[in-house]
N, C-alpha and C. Protein backbone atom coordinates (compact mmCIF):
# COMPACT_ATOMS: atom_id res chain seq x y z
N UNK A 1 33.49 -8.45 -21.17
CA UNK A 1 34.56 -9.19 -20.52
C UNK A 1 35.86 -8.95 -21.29
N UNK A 2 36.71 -8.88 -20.53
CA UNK A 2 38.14 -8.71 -21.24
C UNK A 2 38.80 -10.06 -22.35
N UNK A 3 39.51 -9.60 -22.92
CA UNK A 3 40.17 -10.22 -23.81
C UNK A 3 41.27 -10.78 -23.69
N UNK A 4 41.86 -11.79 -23.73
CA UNK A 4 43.28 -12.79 -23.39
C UNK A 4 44.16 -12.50 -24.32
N UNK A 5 45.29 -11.90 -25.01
CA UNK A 5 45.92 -11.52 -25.86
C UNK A 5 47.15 -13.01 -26.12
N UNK A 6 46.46 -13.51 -25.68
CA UNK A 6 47.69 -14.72 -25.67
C UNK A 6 46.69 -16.22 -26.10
N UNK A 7 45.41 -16.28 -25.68
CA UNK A 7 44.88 -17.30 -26.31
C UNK A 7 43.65 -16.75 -26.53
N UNK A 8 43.16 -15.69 -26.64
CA UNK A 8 41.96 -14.99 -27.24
C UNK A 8 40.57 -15.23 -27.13
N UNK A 9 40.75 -16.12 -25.58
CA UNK A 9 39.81 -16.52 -24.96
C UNK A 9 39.24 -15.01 -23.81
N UNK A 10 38.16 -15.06 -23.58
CA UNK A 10 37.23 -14.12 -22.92
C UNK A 10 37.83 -14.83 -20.92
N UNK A 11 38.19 -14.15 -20.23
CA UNK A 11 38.13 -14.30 -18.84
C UNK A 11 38.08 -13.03 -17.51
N UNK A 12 37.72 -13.13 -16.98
CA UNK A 12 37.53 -12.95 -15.47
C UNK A 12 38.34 -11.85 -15.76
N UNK A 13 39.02 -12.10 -15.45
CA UNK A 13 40.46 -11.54 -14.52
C UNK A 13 42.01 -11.18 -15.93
N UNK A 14 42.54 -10.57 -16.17
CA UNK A 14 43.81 -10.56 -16.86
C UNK A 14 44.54 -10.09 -15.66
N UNK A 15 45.91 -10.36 -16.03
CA UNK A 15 47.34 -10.25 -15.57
C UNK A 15 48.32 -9.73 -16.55
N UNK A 16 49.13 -8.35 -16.21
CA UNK A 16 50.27 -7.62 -16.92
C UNK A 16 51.06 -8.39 -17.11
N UNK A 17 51.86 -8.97 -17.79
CA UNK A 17 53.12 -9.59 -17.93
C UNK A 17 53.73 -8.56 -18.71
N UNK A 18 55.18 -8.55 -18.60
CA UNK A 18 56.41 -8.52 -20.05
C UNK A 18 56.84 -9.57 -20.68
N UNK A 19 56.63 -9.40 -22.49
CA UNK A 19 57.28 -11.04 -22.66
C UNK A 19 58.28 -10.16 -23.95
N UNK A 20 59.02 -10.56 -24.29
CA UNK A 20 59.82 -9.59 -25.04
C UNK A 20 59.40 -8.56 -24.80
N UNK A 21 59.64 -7.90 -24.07
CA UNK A 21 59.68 -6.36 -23.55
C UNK A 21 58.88 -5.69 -24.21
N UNK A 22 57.32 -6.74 -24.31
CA UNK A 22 55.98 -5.57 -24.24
C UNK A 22 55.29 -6.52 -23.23
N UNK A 23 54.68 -5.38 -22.52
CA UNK A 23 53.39 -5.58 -21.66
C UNK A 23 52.41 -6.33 -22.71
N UNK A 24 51.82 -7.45 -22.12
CA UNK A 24 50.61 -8.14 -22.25
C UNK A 24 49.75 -8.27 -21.12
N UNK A 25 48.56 -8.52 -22.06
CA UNK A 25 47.44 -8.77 -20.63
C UNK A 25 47.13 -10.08 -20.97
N UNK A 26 47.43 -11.02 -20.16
CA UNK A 26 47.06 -12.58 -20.28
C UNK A 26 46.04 -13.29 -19.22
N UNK A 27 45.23 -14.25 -19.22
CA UNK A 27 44.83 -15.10 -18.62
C UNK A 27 45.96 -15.55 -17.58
N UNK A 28 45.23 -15.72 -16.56
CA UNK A 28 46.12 -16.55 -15.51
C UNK A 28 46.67 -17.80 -15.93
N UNK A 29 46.08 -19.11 -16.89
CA UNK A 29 46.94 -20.03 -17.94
C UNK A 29 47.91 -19.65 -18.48
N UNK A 30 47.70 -18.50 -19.50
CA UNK A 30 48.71 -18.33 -20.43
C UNK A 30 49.78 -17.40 -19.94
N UNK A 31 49.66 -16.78 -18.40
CA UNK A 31 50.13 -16.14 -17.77
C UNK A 31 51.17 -17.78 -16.77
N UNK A 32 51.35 -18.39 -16.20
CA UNK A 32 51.42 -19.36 -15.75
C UNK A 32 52.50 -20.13 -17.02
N UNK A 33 52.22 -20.43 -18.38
CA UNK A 33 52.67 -20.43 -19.26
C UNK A 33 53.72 -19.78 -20.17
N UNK A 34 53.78 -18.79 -19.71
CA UNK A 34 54.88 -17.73 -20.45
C UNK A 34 55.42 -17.71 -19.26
N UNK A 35 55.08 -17.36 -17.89
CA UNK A 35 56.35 -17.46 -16.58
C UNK A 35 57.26 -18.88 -17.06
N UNK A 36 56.54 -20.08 -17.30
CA UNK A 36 57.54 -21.47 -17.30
C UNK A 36 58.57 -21.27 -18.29
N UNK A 37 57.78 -20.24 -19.45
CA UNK A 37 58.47 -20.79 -20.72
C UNK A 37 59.96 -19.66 -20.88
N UNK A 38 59.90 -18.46 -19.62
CA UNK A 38 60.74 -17.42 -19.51
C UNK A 38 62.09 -18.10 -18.89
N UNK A 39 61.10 -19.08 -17.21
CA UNK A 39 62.34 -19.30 -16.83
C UNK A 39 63.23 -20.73 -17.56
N UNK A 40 62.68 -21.40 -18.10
CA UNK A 40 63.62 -22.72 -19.35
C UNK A 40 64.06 -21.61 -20.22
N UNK A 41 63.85 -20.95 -20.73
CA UNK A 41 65.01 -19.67 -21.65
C UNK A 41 65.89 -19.32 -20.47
N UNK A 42 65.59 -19.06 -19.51
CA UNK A 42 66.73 -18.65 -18.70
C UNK A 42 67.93 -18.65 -18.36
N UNK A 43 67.42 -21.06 -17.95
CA UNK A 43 68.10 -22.00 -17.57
C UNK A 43 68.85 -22.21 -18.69
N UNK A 44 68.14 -22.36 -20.24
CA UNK A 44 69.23 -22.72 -21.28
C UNK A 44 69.96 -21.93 -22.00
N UNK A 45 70.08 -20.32 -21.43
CA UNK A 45 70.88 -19.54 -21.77
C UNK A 45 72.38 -19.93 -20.43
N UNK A 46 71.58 -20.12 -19.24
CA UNK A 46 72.88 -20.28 -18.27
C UNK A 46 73.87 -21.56 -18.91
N UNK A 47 73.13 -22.46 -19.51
CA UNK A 47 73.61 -23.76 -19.75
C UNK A 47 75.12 -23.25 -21.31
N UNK A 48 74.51 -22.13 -21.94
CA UNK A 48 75.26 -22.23 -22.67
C UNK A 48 76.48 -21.55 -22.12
N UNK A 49 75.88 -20.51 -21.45
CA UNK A 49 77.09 -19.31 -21.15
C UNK A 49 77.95 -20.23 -20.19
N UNK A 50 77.78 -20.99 -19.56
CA UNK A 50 78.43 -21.99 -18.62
C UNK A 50 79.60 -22.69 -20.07
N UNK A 51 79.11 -23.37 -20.43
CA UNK A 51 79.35 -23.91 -21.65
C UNK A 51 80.71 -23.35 -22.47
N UNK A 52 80.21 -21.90 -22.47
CA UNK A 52 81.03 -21.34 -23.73
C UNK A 52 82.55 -20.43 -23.12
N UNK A 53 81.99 -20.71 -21.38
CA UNK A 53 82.97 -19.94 -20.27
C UNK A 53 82.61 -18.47 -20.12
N UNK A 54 81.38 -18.14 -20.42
CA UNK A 54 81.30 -16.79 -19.88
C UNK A 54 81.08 -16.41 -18.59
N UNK A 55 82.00 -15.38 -18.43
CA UNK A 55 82.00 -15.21 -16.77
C UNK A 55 81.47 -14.13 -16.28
N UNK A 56 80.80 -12.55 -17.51
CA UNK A 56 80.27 -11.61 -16.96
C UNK A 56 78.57 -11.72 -17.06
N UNK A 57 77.98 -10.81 -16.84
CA UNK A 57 76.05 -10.26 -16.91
C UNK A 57 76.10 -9.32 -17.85
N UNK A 58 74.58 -9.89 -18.36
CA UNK A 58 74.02 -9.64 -19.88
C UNK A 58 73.71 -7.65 -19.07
């Protein structure tokens, strides 16, 4: 059975993600988990650039 590189638990099934711009193979949890935790980095990068008046893309 495959290996979870994110909680090193044994499952079914893995899923490719990018999380700092390497491919992982995660559990559908910890896959589910790093999507939430990408888009709140997202939101609190918009919050600053709002913030600080930036008006161009990264």
């Amino acid at each position: 059975m495959p290996t979870c590189k994110g909680c090193g638990d044994e499952a079914d099934e893995l899923v490719s993600m990018k999380i700092g711009g390497k491919t992982k193979k995660l559990c559908e949890s910890c896959a589910d988990e790093a999507r939430e935790s990408e888009a709140v980095a997202e939101q609190s990068e918009a919050v600053v650039q709002q913030m600080m008046g930036f008006k161009g893309r990264r």
